[in-house]
C-alpha atoms as a PDB file:
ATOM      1  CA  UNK A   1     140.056 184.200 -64.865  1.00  0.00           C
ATOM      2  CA  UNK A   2     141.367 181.606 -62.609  1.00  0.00           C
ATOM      3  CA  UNK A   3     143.673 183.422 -61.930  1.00  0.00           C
ATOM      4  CA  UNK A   4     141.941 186.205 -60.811  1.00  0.00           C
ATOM      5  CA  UNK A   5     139.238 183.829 -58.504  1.00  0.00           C
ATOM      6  CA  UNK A   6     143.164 182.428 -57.342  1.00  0.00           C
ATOM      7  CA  UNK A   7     144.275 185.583 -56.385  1.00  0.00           C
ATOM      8  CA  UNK A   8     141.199 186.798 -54.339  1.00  0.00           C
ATOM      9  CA  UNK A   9     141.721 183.681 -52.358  1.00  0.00           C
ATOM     10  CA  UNK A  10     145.323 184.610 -51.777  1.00  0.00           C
ATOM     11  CA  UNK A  11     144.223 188.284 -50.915  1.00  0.00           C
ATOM     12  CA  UNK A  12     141.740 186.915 -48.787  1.00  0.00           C
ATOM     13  CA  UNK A  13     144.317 184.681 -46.738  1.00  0.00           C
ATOM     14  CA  UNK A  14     146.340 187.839 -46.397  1.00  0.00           C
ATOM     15  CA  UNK A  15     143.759 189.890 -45.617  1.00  0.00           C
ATOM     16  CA  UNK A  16     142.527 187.907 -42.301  1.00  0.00           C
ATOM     17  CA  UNK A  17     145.756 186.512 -41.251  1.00  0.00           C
ATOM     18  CA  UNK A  18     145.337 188.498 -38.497  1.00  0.00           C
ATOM     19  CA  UNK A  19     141.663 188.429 -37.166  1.00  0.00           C
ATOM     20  CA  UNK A  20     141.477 187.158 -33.634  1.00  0.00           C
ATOM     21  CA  UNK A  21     138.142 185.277 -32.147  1.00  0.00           C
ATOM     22  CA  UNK A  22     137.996 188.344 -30.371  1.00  0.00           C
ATOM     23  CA  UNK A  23     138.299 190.780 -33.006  1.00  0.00           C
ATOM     24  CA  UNK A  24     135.355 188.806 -35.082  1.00  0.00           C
ATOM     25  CA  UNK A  25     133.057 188.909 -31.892  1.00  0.00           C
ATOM     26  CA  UNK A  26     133.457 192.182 -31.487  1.00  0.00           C
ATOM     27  CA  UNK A  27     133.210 193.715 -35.285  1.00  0.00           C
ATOM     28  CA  UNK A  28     130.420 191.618 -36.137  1.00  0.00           C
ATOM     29  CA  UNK A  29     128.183 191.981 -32.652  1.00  0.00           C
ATOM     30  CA  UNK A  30     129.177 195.787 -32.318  1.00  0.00           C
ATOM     31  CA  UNK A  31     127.107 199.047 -32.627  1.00  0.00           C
ATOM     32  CA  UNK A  32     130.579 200.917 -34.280  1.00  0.00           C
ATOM     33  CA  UNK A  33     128.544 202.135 -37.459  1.00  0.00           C
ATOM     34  CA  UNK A  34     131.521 204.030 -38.051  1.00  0.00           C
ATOM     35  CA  UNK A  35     133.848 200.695 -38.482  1.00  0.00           C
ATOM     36  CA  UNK A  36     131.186 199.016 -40.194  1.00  0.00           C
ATOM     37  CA  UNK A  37     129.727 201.659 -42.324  1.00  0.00           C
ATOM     38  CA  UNK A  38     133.587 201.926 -43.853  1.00  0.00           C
ATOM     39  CA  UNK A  39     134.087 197.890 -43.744  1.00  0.00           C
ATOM     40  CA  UNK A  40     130.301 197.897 -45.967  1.00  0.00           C
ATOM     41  CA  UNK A  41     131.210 200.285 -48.606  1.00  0.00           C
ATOM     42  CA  UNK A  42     134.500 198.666 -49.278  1.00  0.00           C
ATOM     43  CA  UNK A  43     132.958 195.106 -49.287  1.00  0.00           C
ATOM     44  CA  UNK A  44     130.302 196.774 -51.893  1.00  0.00           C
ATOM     45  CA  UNK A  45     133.254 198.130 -54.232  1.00  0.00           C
ATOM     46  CA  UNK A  46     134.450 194.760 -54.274  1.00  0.00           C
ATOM     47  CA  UNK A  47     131.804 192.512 -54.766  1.00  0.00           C
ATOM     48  CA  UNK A  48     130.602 194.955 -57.651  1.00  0.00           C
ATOM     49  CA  UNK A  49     133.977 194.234 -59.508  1.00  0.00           C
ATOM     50  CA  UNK A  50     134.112 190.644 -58.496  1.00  0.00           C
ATOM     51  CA  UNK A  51     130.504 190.132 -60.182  1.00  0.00           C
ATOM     52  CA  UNK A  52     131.397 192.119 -63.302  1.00  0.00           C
ATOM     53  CA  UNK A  53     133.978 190.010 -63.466  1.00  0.00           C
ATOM     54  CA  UNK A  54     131.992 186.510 -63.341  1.00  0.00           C
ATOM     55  CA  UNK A  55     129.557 187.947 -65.838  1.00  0.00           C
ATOM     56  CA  UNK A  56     132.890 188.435 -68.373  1.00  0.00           C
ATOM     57  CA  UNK A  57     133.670 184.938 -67.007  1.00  0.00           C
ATOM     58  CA  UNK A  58     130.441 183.820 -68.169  1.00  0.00           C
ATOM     59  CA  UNK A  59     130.530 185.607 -71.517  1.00  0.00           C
ATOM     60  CA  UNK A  60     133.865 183.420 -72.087  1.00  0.00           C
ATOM     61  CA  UNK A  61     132.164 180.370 -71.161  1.00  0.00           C
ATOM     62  CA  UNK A  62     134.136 179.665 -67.891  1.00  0.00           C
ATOM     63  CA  UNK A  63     131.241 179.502 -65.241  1.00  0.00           C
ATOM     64  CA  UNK A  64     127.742 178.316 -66.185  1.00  0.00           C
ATOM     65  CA  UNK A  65     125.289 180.812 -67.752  1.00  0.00           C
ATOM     66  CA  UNK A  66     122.676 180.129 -65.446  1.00  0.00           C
ATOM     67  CA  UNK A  67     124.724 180.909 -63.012  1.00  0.00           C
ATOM     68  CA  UNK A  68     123.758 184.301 -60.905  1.00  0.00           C
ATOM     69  CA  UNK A  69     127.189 185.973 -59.228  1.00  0.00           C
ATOM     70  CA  UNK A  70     124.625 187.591 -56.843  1.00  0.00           C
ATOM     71  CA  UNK A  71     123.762 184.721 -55.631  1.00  0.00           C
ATOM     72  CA  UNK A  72     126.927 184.212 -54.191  1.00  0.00           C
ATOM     73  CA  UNK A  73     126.787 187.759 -52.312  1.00  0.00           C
ATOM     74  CA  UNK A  74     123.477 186.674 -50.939  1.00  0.00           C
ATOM     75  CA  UNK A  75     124.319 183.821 -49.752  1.00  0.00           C
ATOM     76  CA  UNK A  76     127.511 185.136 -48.208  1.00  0.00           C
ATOM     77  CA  UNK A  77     125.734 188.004 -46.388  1.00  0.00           C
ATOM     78  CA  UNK A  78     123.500 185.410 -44.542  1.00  0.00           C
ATOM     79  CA  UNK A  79     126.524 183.705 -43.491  1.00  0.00           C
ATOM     80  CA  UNK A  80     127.773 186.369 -41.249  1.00  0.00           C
ATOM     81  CA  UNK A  81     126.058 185.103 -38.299  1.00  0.00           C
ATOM     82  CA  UNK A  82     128.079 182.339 -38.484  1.00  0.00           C
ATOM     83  CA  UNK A  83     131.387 184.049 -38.015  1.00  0.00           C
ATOM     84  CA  UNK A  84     130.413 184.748 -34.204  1.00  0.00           C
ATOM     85  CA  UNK A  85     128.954 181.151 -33.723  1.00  0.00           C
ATOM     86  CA  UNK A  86     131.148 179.797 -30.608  1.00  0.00           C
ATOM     87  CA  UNK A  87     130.603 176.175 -31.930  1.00  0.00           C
ATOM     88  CA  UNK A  88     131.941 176.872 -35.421  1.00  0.00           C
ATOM     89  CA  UNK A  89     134.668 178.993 -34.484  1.00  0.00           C
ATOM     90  CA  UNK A  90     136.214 176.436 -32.193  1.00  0.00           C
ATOM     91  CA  UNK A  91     136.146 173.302 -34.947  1.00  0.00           C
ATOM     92  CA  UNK A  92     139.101 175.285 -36.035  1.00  0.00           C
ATOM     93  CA  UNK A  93     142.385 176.681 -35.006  1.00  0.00           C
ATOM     94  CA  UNK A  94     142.132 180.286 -35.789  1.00  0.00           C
ATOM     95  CA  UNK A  95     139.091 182.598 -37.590  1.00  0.00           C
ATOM     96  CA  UNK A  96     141.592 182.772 -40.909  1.00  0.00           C
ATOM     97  CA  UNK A  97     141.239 178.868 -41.569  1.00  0.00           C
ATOM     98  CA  UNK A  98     137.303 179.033 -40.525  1.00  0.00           C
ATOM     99  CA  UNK A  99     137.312 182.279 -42.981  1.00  0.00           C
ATOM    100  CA  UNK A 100     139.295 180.063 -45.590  1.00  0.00           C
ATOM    101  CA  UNK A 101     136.834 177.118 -45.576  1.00  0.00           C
ATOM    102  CA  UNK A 102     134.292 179.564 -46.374  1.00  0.00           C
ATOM    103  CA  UNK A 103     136.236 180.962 -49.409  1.00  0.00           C
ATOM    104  CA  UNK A 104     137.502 177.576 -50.592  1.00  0.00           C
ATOM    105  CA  UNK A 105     134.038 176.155 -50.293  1.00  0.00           C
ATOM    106  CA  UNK A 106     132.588 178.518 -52.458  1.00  0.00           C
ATOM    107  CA  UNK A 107     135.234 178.634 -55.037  1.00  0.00           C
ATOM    108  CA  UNK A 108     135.944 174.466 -54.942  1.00  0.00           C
ATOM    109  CA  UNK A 109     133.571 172.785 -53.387  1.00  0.00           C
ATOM    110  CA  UNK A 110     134.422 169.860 -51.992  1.00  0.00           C
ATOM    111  CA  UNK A 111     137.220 168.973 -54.899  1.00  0.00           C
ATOM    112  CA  UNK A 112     140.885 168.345 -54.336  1.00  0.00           C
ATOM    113  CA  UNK A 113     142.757 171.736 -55.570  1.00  0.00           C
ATOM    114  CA  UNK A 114     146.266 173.015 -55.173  1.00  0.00           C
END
């Protein structure tokens, strides 16, 4: 399992290695319900498999029982506000590593990890 959480981080490195200020402006502040509509069904897909697979992570006893992988979604949905936030965007160097604390946050906290 941790290496599954491991290799969603990696994917999601890879995936917004990329994405430009610009780009993040302009996806998350436009009216293109085509772009988004597309960008929405595939996020769905894969937060459906990623919470099937905390629940199997559960079962196993790897993340707490009480624990509610929707929670996470929820939480990251209301966090999309921040991707366009001028002041957040420029404490870092590019979108990825702002997009990376985000991802590392939620999967580490605050502890030290390879």
């Amino acid at each position: 399992m941790i290496n599954t959480i491991i290799r969603s981080i990696n994917n999601k490195a890879e995936g917004t290695d990329d994405i430009s200020r610009e780009f993040l402006m302009d996806f998350y502040e436009s009216n293109d319900s085509g772009l988004k509509s597309f960008v929405e069904e595939v996020t769905s897909e894969a937060w459906n498999e990623l919470i099937k697979s905390f629940r199997i992570a559960q079962e196993k006893g790897w993340f707490r029982k009480d624990f509610k992988p929707e929670f996470i979604l929820y939480v990251t949905q209301h966090l999309i506000p921040m991707f366009t936030d001028e002041k957040l965007l420029k404490l870092y160097d590019t979108p990825q590593d702002m997009i990376m604390e985000f991802a590392n946050l939620f999967t580490y906290g605050i502890s030290p990890h390879d």
